[in-house]
N, C-alpha and C. Protein backbone atom coordinates (compact mmCIF):
# COMPACT_ATOMS: atom_id res chain seq x y z
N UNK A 1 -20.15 6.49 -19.53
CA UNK A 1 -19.64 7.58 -18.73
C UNK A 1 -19.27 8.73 -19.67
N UNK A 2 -19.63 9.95 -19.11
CA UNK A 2 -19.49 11.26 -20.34
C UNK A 2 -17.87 11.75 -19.79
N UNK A 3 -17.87 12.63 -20.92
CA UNK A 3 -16.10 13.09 -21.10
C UNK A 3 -16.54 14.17 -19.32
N UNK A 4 -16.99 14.99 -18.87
CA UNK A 4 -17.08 15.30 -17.56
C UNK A 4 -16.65 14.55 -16.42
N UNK A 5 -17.44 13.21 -16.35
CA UNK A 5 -17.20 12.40 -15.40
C UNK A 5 -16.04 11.71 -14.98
N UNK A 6 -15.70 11.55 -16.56
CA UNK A 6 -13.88 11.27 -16.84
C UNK A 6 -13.29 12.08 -15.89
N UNK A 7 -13.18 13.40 -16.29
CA UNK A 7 -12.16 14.33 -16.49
C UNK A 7 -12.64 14.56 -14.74
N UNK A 8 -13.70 14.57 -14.27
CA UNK A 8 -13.81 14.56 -12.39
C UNK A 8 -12.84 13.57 -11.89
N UNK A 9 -13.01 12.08 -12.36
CA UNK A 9 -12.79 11.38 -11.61
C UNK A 9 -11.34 11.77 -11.54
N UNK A 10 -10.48 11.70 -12.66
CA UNK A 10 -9.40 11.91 -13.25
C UNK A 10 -8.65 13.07 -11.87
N UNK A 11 -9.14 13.98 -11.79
CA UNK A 11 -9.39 15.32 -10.57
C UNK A 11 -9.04 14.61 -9.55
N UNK A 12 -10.21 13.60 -9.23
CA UNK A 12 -10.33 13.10 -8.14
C UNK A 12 -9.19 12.20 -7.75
N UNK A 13 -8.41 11.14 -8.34
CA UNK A 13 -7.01 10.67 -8.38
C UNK A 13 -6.10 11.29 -8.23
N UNK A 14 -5.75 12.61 -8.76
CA UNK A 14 -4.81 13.72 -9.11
C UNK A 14 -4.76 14.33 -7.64
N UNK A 15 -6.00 14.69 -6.72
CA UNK A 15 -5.75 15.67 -5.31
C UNK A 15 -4.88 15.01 -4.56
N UNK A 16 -4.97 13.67 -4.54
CA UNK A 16 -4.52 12.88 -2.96
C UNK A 16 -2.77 13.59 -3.17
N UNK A 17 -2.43 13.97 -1.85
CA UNK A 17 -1.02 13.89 -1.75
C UNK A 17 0.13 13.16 -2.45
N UNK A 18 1.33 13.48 -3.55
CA UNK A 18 2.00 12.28 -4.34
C UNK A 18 0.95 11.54 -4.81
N UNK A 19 0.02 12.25 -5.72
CA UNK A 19 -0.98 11.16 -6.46
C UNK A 19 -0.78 11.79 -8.25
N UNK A 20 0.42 12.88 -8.02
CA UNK A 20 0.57 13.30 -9.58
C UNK A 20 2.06 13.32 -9.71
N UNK A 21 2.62 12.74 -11.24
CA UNK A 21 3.60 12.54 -11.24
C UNK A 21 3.97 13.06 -12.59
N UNK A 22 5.13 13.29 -13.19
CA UNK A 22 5.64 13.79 -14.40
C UNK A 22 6.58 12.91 -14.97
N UNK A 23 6.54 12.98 -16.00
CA UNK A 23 7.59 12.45 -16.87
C UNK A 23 7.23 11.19 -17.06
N UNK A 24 5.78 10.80 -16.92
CA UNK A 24 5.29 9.07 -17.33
C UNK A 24 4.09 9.14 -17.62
N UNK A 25 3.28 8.27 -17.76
CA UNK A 25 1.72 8.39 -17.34
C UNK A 25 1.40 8.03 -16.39
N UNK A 26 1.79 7.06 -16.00
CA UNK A 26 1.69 6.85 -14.14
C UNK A 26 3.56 5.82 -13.52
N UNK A 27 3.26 5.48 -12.80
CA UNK A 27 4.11 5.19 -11.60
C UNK A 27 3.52 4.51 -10.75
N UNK A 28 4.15 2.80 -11.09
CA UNK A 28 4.03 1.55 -10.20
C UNK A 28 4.43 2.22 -8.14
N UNK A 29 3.89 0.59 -7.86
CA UNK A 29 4.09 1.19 -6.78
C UNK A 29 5.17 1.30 -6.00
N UNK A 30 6.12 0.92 -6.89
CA UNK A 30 7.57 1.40 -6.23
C UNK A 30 8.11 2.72 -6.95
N UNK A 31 7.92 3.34 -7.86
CA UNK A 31 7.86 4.36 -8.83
C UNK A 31 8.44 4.49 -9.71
N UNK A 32 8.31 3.03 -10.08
CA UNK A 32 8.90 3.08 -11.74
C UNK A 32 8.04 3.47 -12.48
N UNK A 33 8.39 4.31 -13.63
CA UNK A 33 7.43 4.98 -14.32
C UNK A 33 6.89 4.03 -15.69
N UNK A 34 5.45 4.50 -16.14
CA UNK A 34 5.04 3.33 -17.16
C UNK A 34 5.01 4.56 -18.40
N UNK A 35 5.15 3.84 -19.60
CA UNK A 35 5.19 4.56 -20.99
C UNK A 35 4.10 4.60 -21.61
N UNK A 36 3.40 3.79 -20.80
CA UNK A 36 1.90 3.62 -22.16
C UNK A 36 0.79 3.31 -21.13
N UNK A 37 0.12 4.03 -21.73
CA UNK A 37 -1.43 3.89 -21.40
C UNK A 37 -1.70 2.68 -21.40
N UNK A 38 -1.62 1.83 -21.77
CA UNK A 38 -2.12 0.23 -21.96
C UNK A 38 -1.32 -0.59 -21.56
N UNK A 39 -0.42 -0.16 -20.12
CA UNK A 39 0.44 -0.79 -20.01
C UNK A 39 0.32 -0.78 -18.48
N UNK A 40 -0.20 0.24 -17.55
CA UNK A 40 -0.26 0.81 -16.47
C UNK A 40 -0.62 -0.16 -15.24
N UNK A 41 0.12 -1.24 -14.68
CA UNK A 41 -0.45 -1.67 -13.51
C UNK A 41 -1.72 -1.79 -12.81
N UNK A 42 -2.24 -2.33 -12.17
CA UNK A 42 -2.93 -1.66 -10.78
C UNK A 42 -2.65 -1.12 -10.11
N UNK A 43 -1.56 -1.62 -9.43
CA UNK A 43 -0.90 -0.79 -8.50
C UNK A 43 -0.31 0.42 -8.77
N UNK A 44 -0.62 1.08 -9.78
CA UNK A 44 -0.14 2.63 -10.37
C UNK A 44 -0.89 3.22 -9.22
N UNK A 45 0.25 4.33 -8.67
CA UNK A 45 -0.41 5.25 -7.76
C UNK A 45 -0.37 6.83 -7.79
N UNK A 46 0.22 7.30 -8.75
CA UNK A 46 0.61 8.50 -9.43
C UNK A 46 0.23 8.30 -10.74
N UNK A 47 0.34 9.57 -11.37
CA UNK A 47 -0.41 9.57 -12.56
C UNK A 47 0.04 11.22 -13.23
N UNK A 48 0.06 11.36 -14.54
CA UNK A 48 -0.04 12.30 -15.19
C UNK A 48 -1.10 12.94 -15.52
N UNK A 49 -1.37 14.31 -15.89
CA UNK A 49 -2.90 14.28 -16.33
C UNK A 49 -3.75 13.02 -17.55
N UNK A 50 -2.53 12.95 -18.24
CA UNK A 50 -3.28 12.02 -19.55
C UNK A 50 -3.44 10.85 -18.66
N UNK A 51 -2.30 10.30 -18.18
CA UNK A 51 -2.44 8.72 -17.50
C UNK A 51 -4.07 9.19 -16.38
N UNK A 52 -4.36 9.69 -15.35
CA UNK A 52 -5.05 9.86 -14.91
C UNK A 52 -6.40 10.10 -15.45
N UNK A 53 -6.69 10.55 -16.80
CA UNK A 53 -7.68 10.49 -17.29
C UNK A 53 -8.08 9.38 -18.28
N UNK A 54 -6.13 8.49 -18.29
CA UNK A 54 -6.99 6.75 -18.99
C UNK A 54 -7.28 6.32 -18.12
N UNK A 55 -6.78 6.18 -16.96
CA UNK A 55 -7.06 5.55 -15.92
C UNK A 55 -8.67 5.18 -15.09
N UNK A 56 -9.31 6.37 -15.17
CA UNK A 56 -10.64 7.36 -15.18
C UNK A 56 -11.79 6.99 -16.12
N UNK A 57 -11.39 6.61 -17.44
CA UNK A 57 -12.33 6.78 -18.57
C UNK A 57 -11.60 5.12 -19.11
N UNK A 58 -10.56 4.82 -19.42
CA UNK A 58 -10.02 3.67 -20.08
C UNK A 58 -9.27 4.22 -21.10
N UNK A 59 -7.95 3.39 -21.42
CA UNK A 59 -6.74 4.23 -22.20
C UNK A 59 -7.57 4.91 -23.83
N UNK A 60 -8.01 3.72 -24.17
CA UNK A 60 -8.76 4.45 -25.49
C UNK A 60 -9.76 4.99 -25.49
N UNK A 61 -10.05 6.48 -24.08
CA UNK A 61 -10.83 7.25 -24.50
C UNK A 61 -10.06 8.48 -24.05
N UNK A 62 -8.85 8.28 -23.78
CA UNK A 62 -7.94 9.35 -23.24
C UNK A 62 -8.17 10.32 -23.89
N UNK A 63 -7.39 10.20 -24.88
CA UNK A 63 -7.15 11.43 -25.74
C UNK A 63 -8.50 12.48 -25.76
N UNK A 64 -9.66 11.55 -26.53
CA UNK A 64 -10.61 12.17 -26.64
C UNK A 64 -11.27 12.75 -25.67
N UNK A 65 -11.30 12.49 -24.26
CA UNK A 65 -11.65 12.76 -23.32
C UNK A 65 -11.08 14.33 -22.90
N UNK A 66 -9.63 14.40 -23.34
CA UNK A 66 -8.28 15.32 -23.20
C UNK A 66 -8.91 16.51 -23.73
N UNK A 67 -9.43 16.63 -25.19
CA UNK A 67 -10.54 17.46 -25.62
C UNK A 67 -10.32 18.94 -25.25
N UNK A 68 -11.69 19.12 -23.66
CA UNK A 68 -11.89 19.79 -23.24
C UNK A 68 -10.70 20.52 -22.25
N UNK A 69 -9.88 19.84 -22.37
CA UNK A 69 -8.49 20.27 -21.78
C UNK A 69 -7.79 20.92 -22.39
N UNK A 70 -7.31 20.54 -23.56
CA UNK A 70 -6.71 21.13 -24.53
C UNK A 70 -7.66 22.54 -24.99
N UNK A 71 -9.09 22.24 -25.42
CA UNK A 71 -9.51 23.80 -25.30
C UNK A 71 -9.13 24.63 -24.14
N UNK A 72 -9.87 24.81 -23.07
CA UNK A 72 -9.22 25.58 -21.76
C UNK A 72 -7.93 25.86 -21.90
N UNK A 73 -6.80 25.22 -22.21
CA UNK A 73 -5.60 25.28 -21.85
C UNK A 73 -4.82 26.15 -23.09
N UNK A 74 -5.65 26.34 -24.36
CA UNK A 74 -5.52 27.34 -25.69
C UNK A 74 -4.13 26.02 -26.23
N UNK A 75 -4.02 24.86 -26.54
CA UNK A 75 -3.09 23.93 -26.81
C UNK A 75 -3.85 23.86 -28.30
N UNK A 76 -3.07 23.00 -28.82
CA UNK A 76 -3.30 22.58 -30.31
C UNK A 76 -3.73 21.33 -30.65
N UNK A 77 -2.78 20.25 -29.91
CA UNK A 77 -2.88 19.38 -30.11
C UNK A 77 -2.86 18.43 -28.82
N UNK A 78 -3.13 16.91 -28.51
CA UNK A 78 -3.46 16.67 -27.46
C UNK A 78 -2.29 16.07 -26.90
N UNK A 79 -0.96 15.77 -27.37
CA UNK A 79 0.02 15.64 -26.65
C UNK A 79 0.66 16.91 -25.77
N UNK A 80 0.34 18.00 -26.11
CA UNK A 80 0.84 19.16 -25.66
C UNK A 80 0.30 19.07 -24.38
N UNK A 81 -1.13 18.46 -24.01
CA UNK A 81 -1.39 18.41 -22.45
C UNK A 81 -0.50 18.01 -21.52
N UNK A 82 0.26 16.35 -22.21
CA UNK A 82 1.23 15.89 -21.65
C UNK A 82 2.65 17.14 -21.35
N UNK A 83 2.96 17.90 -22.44
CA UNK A 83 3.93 18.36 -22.40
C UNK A 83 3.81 19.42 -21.70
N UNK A 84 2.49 20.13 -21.23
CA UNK A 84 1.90 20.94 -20.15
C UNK A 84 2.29 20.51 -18.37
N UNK A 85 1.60 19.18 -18.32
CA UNK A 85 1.81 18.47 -16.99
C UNK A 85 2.72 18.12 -16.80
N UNK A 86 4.16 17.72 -17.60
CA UNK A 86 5.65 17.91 -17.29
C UNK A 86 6.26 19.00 -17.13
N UNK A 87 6.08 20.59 -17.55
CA UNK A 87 6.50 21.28 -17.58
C UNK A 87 7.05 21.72 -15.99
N UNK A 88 8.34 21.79 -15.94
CA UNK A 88 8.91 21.60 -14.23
C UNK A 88 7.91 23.04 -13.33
N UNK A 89 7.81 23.71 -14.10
CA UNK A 89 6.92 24.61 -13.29
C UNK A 89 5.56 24.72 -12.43
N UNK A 90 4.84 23.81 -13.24
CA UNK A 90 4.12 22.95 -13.12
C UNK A 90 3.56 22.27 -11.86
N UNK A 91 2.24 22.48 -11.05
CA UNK A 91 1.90 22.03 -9.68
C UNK A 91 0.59 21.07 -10.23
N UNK A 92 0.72 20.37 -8.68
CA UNK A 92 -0.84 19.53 -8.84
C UNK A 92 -1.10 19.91 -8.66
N UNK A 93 -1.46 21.25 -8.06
CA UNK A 93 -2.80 21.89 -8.08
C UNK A 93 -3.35 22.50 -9.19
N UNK A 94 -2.70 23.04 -10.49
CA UNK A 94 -2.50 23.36 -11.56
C UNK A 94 -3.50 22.14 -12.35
N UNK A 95 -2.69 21.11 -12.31
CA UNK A 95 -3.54 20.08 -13.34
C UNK A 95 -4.86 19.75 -12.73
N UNK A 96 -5.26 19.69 -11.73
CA UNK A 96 -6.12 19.45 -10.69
C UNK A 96 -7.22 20.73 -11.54
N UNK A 97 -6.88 21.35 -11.02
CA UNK A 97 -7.91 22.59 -11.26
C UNK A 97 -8.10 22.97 -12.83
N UNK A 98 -7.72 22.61 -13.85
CA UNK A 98 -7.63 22.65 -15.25
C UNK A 98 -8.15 21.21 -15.42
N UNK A 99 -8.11 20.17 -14.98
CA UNK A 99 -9.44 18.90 -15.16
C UNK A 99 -10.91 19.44 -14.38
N UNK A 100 -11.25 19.98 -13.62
CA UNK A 100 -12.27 20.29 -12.74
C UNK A 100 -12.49 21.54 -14.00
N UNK A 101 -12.18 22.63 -14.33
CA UNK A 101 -12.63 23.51 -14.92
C UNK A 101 -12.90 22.95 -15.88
N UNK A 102 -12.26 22.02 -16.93
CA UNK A 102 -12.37 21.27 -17.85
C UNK A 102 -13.69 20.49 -18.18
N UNK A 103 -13.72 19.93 -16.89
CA UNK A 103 -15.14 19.10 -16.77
C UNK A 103 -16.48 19.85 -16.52
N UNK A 104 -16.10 21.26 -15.83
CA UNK A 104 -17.14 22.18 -15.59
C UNK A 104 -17.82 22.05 -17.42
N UNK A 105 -16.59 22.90 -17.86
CA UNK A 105 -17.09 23.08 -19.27
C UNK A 105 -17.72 22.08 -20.24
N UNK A 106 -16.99 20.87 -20.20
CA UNK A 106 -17.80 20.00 -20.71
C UNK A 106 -19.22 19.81 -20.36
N UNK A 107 -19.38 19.56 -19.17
CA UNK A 107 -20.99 19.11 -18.68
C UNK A 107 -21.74 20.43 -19.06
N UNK A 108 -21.15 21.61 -18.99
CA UNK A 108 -22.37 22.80 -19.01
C UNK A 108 -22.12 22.34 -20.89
N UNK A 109 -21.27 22.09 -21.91
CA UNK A 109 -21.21 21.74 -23.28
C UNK A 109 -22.67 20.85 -23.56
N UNK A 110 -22.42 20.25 -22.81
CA UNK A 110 -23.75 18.62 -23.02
C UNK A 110 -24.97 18.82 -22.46
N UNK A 111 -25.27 19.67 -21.61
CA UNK A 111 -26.17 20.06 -21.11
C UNK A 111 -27.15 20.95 -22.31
């Protein structure tokens, strides 16, 4: 699966109503929040952008996957995405649409 398809599916988790969450990578299904990528339930039903794109791709392709995010988003480094998608200002529609543009760019990249 290419870093695009990731970063769609990732999109695609992120739209549903209460399907994005802050301050974790995701959120069991009572909403306790999880700390690690490699730690995340099934039953995770919320998600951060990073958690949503291990979730999407598998924890050890997160980061790298994150990439094309961190370009778009003019960031430095790839925790700053995280510290992007917490920022209280911050909407799902925001992260939503910065994975979809994200992935635009990638696939037209590989193409």
């Amino acid at each position: 699966m290419g870093v695009a398809e990731i970063l769609n599916r990732a999109a695609d988790l992120l739209e549903k109503p209460g399907a994005w969450t802050q301050g974790a990578y995701a959120r069991d299904a009572l909403g306790v929040g999880v700390q690690s990528v490699f730690e995340m339930p099934a039953d995770a039903g919320c998600f951060c952008i990073a958690g949503a794109v291990a979730r999407a791709g598998g924890p050890e392709r997160m980061w790298g996957a994150l990439i094309p995010v961190i370009d778009l988003l003019g960031l430095e480094r790839a925790d700053e995405a995280v510290q992007w998608n917490d920022d209280p200002r911050r909407t799902q529609a925001e992260v939503v649409a910065a994975l979809r543009e994200a992935a635009r760019k990638a696939s037209e990249a590989s193409a």
